[in-house]
N, C-alpha and C. Protein backbone atom coordinates (compact mmCIF):
# COMPACT_ATOMS: atom_id res chain seq x y z
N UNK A 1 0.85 -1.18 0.00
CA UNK A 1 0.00 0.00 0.00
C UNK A 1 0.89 1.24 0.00
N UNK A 2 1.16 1.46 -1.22
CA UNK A 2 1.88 3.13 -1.41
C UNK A 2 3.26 2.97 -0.96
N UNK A 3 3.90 1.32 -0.74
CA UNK A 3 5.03 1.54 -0.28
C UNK A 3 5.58 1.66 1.09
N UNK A 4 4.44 1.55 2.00
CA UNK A 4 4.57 1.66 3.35
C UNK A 4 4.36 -0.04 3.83
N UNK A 5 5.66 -0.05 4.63
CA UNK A 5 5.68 -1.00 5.63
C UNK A 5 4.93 -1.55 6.78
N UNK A 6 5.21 -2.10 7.67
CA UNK A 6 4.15 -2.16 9.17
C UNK A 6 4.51 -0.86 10.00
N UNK A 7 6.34 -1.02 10.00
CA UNK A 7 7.22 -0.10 10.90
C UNK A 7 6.15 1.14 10.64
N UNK A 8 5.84 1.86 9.17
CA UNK A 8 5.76 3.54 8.92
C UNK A 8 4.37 3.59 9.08
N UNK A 9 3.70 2.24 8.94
CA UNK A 9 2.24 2.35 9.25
C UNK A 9 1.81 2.26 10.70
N UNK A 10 2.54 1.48 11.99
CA UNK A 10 2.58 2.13 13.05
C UNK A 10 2.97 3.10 13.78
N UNK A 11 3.90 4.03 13.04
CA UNK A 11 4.40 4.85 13.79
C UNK A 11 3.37 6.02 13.18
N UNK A 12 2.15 6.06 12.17
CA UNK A 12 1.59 7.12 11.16
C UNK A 12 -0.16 6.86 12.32
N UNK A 13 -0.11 5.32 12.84
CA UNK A 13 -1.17 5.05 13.82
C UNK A 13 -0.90 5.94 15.23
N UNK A 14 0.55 5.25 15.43
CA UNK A 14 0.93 6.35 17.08
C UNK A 14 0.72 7.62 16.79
N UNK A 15 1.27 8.31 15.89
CA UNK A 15 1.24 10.16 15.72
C UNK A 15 -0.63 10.89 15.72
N UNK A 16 -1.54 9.88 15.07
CA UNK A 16 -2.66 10.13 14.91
C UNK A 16 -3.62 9.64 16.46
N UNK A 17 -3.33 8.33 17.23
CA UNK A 17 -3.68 7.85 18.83
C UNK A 17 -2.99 9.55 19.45
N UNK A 18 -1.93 9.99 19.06
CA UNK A 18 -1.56 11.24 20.14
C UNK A 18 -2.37 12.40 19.42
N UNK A 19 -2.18 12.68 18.44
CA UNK A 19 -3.27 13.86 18.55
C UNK A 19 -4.50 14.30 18.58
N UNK A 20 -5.34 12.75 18.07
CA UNK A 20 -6.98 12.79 18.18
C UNK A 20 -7.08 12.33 19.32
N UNK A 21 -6.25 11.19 20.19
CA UNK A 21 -6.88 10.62 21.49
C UNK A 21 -7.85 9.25 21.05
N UNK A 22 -7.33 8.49 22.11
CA UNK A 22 -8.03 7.39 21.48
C UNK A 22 -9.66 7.21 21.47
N UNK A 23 -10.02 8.43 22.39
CA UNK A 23 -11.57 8.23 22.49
C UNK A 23 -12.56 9.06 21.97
N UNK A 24 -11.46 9.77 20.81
CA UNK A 24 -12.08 10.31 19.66
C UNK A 24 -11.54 9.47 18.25
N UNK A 25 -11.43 8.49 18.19
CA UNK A 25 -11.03 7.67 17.36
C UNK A 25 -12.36 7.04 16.51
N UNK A 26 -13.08 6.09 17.62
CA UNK A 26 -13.95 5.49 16.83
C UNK A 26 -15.23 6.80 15.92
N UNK A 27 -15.04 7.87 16.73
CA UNK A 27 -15.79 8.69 16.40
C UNK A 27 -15.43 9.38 14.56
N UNK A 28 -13.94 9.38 14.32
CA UNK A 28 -13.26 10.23 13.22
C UNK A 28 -13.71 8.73 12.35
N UNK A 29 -13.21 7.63 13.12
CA UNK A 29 -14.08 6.18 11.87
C UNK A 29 -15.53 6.83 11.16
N UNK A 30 -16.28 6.64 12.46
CA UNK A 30 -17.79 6.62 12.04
C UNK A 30 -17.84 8.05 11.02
N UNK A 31 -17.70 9.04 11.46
CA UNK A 31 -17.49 10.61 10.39
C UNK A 31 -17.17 9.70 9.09
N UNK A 32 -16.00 9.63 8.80
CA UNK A 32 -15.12 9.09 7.30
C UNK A 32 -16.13 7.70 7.02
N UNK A 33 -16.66 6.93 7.25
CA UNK A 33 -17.31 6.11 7.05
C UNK A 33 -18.50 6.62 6.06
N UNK A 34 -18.98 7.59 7.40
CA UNK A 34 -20.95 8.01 6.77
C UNK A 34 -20.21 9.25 4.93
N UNK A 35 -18.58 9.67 5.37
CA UNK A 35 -18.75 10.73 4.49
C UNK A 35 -18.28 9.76 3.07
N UNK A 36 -17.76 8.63 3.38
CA UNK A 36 -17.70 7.46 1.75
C UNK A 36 -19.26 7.27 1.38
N UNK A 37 -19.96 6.60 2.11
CA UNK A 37 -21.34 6.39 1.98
C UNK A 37 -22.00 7.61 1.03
N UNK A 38 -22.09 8.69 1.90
CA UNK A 38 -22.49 9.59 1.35
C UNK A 38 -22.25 9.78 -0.23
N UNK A 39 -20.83 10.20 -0.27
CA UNK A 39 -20.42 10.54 -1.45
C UNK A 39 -20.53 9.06 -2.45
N UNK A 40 -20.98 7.56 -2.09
CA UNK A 40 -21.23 6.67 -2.84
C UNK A 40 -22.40 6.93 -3.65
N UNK A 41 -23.47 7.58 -2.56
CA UNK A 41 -25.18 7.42 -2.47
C UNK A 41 -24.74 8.71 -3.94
N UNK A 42 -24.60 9.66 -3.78
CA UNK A 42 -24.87 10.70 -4.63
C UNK A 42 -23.75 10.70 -5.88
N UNK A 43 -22.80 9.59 -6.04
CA UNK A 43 -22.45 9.21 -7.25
C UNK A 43 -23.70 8.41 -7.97
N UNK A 44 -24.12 7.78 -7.39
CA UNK A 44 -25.38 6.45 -7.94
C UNK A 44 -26.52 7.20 -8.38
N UNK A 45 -26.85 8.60 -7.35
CA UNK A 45 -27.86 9.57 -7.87
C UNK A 45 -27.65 10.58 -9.01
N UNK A 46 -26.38 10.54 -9.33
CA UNK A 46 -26.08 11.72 -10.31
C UNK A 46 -26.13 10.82 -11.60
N UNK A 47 -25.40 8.93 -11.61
CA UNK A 47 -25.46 8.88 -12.68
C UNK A 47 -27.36 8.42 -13.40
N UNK A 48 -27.99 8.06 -11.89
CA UNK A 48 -29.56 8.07 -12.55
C UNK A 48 -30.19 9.53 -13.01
N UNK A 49 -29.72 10.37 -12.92
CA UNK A 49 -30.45 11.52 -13.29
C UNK A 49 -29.63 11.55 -14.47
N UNK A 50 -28.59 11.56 -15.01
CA UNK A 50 -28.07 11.76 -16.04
C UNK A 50 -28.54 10.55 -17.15
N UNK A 51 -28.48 9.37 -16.99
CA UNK A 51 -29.61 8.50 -17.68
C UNK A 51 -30.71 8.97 -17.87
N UNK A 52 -31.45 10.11 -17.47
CA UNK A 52 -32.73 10.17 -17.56
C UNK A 52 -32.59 11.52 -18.42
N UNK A 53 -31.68 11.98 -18.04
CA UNK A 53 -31.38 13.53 -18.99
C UNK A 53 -30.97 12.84 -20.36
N UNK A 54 -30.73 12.01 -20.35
CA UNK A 54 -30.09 11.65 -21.95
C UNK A 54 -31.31 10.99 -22.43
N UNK A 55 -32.11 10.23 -21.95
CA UNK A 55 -33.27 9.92 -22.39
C UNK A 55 -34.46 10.76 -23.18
N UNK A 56 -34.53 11.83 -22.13
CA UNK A 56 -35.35 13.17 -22.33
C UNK A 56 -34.77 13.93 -23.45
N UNK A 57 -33.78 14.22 -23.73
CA UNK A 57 -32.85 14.48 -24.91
C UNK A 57 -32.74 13.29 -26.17
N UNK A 58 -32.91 12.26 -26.36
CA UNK A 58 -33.03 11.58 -27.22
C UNK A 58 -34.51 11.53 -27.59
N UNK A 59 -35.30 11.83 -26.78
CA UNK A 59 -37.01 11.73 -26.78
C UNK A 59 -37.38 12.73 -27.72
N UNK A 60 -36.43 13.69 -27.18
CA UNK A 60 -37.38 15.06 -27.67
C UNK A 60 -36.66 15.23 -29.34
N UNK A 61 -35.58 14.63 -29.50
CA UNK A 61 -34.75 14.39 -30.88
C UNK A 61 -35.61 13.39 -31.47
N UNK A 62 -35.99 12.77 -31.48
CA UNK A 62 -36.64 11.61 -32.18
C UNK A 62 -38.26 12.12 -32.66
N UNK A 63 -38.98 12.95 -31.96
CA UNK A 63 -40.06 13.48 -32.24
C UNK A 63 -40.46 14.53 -33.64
């Protein structure tokens, strides 16, 4: 992964346990979690509206 070891990937875990604290941890998970989701949900919604814009545009060409 990008070239990183265990060594640079625990010491990139320790620097982030010291400045968020570990009991704001599961909390920065759940945030980054809902904000992939999110941004999944409204890729899936942009490309159904755009299917439907090309539809409406081929509709109104064909008439």
């Amino acid at each position: 992964m990008f070239g990183l070891g265990m060594g640079e990937l625990l010491v990139i875990l320790v620097i982030v346990i010291v400045i968020f604290g570990a009991t704001k941890l599961p909390q920065l998970g759940r945030g980054l979690g809902e904000g992939i989701s999110n941004f999944r949900d409204g890729l899936s919604k942009g490309n159904k509206n755009d299917k439907n814009v090309d539809e409406k545009k081929t509709s109104s060409l064909d008439a």
